[in-house]
PDB file of N, CA and C in Angstrom:
ATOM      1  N   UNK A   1       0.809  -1.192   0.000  1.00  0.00           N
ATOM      2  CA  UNK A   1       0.000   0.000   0.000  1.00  0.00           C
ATOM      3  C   UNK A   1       0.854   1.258   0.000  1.00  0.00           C
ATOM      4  N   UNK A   2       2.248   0.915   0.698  1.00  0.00           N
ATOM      5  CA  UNK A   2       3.229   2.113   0.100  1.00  0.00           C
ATOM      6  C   UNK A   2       2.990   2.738  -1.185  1.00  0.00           C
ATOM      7  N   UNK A   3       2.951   2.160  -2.296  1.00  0.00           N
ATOM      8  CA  UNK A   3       3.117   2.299  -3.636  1.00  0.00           C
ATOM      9  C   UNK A   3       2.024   3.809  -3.797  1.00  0.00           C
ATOM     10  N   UNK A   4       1.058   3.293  -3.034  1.00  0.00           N
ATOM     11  CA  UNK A   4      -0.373   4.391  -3.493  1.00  0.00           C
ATOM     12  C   UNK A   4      -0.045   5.454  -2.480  1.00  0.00           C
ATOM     13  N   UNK A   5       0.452   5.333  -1.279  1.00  0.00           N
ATOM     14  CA  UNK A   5       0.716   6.408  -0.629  1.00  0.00           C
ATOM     15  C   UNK A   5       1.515   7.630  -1.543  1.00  0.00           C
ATOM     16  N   UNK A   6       3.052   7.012  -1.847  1.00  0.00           N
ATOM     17  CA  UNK A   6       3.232   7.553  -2.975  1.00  0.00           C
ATOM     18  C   UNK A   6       3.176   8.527  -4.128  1.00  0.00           C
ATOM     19  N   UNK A   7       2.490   7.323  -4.896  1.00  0.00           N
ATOM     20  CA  UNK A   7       1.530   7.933  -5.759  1.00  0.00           C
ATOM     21  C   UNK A   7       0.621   8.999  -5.451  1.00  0.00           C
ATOM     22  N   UNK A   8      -0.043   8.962  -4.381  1.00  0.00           N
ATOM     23  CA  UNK A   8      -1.102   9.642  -4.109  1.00  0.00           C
ATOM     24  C   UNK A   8      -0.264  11.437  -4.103  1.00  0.00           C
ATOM     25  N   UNK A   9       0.754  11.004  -3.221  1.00  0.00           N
ATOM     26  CA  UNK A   9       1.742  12.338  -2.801  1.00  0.00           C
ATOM     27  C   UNK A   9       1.790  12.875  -4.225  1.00  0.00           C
ATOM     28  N   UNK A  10       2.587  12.161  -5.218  1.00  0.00           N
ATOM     29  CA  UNK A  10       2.722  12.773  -6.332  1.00  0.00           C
ATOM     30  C   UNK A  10       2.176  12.783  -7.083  1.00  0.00           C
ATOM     31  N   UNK A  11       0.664  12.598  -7.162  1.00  0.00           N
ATOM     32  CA  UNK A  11      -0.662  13.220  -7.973  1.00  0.00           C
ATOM     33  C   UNK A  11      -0.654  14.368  -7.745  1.00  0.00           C
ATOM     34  N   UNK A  12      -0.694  14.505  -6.676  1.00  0.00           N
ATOM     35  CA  UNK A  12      -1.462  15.761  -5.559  1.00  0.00           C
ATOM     36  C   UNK A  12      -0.200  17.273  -5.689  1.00  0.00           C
ATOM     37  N   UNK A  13       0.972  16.651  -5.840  1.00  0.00           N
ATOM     38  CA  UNK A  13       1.757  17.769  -5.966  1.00  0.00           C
ATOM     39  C   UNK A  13       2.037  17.702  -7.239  1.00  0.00           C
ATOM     40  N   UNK A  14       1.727  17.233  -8.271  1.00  0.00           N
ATOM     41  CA  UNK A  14       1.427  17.452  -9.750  1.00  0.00           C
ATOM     42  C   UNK A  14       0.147  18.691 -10.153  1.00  0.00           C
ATOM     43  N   UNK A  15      -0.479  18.163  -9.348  1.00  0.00           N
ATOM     44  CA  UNK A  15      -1.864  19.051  -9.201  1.00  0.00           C
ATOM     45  C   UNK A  15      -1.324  20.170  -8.974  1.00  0.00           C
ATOM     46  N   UNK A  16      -1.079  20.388  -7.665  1.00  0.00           N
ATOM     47  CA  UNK A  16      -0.658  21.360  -6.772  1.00  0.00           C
ATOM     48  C   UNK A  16       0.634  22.944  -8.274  1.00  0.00           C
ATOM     49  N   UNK A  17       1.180  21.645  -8.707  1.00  0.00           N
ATOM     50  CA  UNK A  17       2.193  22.779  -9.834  1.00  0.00           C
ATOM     51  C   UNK A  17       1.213  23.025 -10.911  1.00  0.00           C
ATOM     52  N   UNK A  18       0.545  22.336 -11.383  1.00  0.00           N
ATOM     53  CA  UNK A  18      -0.078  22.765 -12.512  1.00  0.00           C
ATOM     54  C   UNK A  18      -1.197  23.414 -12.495  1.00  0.00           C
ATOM     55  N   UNK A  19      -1.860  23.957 -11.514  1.00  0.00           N
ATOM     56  CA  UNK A  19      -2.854  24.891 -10.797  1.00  0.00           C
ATOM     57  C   UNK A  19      -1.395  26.231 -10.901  1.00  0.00           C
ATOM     58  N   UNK A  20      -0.888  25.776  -9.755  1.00  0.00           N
ATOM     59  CA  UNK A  20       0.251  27.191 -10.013  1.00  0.00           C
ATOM     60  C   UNK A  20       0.711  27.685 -11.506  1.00  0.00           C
ATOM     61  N   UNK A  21       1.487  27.178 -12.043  1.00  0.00           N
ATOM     62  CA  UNK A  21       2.027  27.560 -13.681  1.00  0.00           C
ATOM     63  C   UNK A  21       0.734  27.831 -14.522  1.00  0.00           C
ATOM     64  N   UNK A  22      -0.810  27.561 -14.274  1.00  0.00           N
ATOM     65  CA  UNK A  22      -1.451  28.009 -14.723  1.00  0.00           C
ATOM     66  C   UNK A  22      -2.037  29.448 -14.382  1.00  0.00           C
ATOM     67  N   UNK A  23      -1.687  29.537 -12.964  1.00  0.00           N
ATOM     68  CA  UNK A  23      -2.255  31.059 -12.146  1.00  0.00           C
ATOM     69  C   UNK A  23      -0.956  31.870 -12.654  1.00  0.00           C
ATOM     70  N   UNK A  24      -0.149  31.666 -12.883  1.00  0.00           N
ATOM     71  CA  UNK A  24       0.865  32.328 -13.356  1.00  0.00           C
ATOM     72  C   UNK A  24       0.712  32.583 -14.679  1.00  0.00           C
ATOM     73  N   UNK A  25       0.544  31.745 -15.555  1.00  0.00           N
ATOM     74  CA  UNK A  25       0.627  31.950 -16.766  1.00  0.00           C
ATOM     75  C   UNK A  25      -0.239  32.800 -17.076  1.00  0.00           C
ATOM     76  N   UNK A  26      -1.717  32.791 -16.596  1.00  0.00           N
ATOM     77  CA  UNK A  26      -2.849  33.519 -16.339  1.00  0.00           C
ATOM     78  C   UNK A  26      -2.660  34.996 -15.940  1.00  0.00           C
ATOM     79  N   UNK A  27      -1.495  35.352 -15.102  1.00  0.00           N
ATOM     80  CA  UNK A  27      -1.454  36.072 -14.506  1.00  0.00           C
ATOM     81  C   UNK A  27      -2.501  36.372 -13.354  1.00  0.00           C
ATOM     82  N   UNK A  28      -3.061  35.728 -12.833  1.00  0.00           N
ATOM     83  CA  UNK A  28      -4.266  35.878 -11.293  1.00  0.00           C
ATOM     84  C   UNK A  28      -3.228  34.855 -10.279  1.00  0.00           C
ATOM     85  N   UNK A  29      -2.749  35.368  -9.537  1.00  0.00           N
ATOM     86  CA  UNK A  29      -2.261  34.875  -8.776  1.00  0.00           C
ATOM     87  C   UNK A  29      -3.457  35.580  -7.521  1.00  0.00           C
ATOM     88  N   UNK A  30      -3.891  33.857  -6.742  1.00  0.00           N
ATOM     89  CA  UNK A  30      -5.013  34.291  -5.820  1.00  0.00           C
ATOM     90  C   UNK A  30      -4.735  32.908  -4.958  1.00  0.00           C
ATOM     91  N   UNK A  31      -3.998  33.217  -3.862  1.00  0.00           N
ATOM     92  CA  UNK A  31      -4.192  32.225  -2.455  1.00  0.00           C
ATOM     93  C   UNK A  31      -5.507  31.607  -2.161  1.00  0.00           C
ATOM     94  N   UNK A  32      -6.493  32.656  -2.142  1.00  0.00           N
ATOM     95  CA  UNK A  32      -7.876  31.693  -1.983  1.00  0.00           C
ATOM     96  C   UNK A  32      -8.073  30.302  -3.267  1.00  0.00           C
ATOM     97  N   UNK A  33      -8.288  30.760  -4.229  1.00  0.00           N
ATOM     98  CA  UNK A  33      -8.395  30.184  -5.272  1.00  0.00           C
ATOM     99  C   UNK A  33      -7.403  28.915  -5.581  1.00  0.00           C
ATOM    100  N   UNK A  34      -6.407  28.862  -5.383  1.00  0.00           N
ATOM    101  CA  UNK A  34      -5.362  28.158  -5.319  1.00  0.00           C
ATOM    102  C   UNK A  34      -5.680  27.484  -4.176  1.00  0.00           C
ATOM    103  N   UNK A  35      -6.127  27.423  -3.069  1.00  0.00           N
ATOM    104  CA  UNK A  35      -6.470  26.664  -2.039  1.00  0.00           C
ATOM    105  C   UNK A  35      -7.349  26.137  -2.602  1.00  0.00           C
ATOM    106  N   UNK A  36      -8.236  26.253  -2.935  1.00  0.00           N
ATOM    107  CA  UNK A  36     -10.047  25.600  -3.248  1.00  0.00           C
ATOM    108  C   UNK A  36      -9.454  24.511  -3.890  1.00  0.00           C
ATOM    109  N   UNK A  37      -8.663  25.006  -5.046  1.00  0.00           N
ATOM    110  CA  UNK A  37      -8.210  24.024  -6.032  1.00  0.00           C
ATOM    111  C   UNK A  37      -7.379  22.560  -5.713  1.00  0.00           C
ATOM    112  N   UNK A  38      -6.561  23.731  -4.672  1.00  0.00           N
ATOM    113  CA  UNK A  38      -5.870  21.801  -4.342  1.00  0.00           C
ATOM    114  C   UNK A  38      -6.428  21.149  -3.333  1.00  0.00           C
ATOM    115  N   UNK A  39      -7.235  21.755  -2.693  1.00  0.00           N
ATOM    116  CA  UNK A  39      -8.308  21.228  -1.437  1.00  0.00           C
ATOM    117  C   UNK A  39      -9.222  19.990  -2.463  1.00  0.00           C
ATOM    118  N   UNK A  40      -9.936  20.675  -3.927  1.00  0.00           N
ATOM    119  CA  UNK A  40     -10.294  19.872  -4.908  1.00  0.00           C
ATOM    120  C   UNK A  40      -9.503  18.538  -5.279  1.00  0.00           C
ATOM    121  N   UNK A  41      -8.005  18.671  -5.570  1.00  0.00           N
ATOM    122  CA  UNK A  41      -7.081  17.750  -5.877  1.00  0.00           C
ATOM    123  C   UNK A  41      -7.156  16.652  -4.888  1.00  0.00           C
ATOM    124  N   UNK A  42      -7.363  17.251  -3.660  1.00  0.00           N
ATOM    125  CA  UNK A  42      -6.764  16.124  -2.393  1.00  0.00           C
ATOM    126  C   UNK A  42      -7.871  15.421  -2.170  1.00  0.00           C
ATOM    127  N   UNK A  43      -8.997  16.141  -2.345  1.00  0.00           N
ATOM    128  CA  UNK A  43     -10.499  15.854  -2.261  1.00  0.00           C
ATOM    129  C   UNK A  43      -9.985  13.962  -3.141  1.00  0.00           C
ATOM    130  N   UNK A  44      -9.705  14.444  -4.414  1.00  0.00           N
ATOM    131  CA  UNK A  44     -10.388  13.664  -5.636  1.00  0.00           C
ATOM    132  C   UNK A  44      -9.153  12.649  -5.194  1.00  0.00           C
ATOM    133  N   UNK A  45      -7.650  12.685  -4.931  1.00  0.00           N
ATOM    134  CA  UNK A  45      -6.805  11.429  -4.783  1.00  0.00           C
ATOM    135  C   UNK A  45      -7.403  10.928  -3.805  1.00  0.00           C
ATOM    136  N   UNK A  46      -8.031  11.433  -2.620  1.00  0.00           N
ATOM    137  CA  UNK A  46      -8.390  10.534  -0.987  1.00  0.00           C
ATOM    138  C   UNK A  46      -9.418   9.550  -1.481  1.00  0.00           C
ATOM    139  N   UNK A  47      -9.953  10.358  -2.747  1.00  0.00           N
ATOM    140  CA  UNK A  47     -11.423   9.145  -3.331  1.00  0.00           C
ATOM    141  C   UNK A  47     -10.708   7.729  -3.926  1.00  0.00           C
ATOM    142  N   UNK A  48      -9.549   8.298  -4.767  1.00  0.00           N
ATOM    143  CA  UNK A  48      -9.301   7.209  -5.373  1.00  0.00           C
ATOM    144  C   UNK A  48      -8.445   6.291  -4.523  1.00  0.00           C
ATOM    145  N   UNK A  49      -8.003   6.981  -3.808  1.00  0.00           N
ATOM    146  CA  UNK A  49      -6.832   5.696  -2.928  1.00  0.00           C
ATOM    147  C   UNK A  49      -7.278   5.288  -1.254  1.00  0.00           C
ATOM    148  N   UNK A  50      -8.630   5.418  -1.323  1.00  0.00           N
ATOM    149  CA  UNK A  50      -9.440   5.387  -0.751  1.00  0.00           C
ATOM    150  C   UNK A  50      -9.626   3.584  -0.366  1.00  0.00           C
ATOM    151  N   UNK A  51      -9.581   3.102   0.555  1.00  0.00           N
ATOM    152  CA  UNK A  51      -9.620   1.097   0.096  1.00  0.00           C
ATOM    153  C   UNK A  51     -11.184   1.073   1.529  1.00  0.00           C
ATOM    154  N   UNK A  52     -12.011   0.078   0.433  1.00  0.00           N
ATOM    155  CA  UNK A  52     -13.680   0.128   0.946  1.00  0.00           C
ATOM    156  C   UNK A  52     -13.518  -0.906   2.148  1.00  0.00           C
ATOM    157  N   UNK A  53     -12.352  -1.562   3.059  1.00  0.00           N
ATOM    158  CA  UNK A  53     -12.742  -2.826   4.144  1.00  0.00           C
ATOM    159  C   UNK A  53     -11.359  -2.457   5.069  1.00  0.00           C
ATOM    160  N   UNK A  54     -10.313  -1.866   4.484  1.00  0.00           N
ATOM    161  CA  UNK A  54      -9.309  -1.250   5.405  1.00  0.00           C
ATOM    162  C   UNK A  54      -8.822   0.037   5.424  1.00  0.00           C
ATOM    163  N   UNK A  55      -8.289   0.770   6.650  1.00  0.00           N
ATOM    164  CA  UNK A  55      -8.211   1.838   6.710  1.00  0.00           C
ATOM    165  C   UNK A  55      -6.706   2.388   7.271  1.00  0.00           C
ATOM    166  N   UNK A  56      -6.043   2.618   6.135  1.00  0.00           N
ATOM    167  CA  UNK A  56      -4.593   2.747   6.751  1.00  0.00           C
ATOM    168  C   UNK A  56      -4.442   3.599   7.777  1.00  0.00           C
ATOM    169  N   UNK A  57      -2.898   4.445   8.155  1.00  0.00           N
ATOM    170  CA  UNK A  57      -3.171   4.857   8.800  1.00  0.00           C
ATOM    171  C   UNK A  57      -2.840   6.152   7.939  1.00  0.00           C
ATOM    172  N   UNK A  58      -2.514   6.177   7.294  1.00  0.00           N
ATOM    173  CA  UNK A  58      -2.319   7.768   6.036  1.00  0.00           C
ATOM    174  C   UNK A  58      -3.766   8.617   5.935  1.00  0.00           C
ATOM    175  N   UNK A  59      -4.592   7.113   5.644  1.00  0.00           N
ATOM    176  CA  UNK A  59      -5.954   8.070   5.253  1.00  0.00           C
ATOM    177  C   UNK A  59      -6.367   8.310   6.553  1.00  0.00           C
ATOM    178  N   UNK A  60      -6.234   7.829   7.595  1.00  0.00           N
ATOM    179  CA  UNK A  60      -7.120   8.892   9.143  1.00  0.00           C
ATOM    180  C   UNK A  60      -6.108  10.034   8.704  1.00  0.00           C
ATOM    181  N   UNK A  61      -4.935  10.080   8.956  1.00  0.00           N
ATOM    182  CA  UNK A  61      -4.494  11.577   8.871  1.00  0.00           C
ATOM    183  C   UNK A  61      -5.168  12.584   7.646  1.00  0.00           C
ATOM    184  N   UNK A  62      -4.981  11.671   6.009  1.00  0.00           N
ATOM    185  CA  UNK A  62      -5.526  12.411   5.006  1.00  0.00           C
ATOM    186  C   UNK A  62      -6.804  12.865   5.434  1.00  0.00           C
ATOM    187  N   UNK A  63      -7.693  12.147   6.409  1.00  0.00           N
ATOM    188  CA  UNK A  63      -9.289  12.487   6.677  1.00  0.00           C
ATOM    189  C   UNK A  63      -9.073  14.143   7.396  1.00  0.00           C
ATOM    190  N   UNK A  64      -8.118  13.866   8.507  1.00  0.00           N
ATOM    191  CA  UNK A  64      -7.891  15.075   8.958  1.00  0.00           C
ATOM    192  C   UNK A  64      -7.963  16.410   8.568  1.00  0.00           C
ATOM    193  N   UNK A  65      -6.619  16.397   7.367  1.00  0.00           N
ATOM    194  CA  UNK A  65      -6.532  17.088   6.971  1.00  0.00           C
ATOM    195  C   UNK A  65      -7.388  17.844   5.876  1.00  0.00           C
ATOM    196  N   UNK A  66      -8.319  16.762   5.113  1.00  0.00           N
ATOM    197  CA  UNK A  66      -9.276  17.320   4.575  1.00  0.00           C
ATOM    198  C   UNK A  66     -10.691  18.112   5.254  1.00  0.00           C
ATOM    199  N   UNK A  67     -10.525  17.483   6.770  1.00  0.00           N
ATOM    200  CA  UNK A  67     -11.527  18.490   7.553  1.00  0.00           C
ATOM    201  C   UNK A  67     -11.192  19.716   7.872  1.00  0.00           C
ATOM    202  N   UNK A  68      -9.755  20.392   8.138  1.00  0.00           N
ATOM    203  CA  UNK A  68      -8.841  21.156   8.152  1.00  0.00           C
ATOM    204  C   UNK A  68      -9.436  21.748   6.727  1.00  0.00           C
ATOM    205  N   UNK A  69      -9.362  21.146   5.624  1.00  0.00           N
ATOM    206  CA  UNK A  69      -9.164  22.163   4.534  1.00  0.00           C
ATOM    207  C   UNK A  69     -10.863  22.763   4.399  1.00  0.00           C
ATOM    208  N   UNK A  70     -12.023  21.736   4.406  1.00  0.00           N
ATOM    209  CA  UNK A  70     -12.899  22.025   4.452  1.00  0.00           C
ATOM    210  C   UNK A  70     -13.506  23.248   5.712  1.00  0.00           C
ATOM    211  N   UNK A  71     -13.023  23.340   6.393  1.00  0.00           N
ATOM    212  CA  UNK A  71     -13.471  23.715   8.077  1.00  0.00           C
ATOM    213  C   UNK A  71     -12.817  25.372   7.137  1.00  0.00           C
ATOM    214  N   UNK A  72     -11.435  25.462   6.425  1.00  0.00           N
ATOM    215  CA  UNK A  72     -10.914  26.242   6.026  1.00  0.00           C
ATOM    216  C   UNK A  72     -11.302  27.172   4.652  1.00  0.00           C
ATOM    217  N   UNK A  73     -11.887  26.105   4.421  1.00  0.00           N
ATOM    218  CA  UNK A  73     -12.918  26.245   2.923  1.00  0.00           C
ATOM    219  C   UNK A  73     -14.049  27.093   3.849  1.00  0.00           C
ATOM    220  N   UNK A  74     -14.978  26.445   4.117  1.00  0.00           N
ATOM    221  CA  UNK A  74     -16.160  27.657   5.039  1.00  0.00           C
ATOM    222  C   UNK A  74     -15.728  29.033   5.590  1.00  0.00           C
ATOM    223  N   UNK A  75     -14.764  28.923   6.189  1.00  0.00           N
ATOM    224  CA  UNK A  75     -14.199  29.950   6.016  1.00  0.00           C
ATOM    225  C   UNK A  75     -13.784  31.280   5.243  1.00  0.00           C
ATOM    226  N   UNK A  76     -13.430  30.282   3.893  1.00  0.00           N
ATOM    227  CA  UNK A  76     -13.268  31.356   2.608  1.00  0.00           C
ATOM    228  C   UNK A  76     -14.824  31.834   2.083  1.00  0.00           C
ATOM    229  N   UNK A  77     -15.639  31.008   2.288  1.00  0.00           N
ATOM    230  CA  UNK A  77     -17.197  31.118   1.666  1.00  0.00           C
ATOM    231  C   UNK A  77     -17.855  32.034   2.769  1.00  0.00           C
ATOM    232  N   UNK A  78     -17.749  31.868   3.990  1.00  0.00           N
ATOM    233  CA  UNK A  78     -18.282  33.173   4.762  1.00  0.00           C
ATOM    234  C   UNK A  78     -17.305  34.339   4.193  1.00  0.00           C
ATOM    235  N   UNK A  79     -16.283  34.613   4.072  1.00  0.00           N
ATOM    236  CA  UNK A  79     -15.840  36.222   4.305  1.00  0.00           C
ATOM    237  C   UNK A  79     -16.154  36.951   2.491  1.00  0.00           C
ATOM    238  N   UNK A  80     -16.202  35.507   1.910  1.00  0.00           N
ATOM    239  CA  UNK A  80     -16.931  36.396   0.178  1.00  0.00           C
ATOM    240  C   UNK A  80     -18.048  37.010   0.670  1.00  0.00           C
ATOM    241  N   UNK A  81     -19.036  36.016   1.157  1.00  0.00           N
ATOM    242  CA  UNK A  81     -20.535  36.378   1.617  1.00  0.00           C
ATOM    243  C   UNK A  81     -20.564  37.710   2.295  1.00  0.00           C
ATOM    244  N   UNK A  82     -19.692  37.821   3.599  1.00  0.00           N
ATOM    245  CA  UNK A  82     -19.419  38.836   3.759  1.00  0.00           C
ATOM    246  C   UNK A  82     -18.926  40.582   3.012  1.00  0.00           C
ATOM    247  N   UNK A  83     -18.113  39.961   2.322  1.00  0.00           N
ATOM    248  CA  UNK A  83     -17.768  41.412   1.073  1.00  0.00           C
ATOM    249  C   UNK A  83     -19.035  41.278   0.512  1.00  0.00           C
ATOM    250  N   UNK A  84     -19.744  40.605  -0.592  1.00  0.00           N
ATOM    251  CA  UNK A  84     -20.663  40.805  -0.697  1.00  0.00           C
ATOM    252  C   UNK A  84     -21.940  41.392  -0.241  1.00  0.00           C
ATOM    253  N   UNK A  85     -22.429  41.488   0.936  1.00  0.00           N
ATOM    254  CA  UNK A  85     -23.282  41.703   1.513  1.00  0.00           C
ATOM    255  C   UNK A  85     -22.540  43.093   2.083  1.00  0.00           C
ATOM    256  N   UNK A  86     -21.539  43.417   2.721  1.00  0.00           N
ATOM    257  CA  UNK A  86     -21.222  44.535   2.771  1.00  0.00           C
ATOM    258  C   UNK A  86     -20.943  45.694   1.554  1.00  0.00           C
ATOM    259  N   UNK A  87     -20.866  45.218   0.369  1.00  0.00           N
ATOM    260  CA  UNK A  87     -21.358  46.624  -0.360  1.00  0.00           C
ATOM    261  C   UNK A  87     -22.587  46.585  -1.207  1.00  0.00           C
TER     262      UNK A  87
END
């Protein structure tokens, strides 16, 4: 199960550069946005390397950290709501 741990790492930081070199290339360089995105990435590898009868111990941490990103995500969605509603 090493192998997918791995793997999983270097999906995710494949993701992680090619979100960047695209905000760049784009020229919008935006921390929020760039978060959502790889919060998206980590979202979609935890699905796939995901195993349905055992539970390593990578994915309790990966679970973690995706509550972290989500908990962090609400976060970003209240303070838009906020600008919004304030003008």
């Amino acid at each position: 199960m090493t192998r997918a741990k791995y793997a999983a790492a270097g999906a995710l930081a494949a993701w992680a550069a090619v979100v960047g070199a695209f905000m760049l290339l784009n020229r919008t360089l935006d921390l929020q946005v760039y978060f959502v995105l790889a919060l998206i990435g980590l979202l979609v590898v935890a699905v796939l390397i995901d195993t349905p009868f055992a539970q390593p111990t990578y994915m309790r941490r990966m679970k973690y950290l995706i509550a972290a990103g989500v908990a962090v995500f609400g976060y970003i969605v209240v303070m838009k709501i906020m600008e919004i509603v304030a003008t």
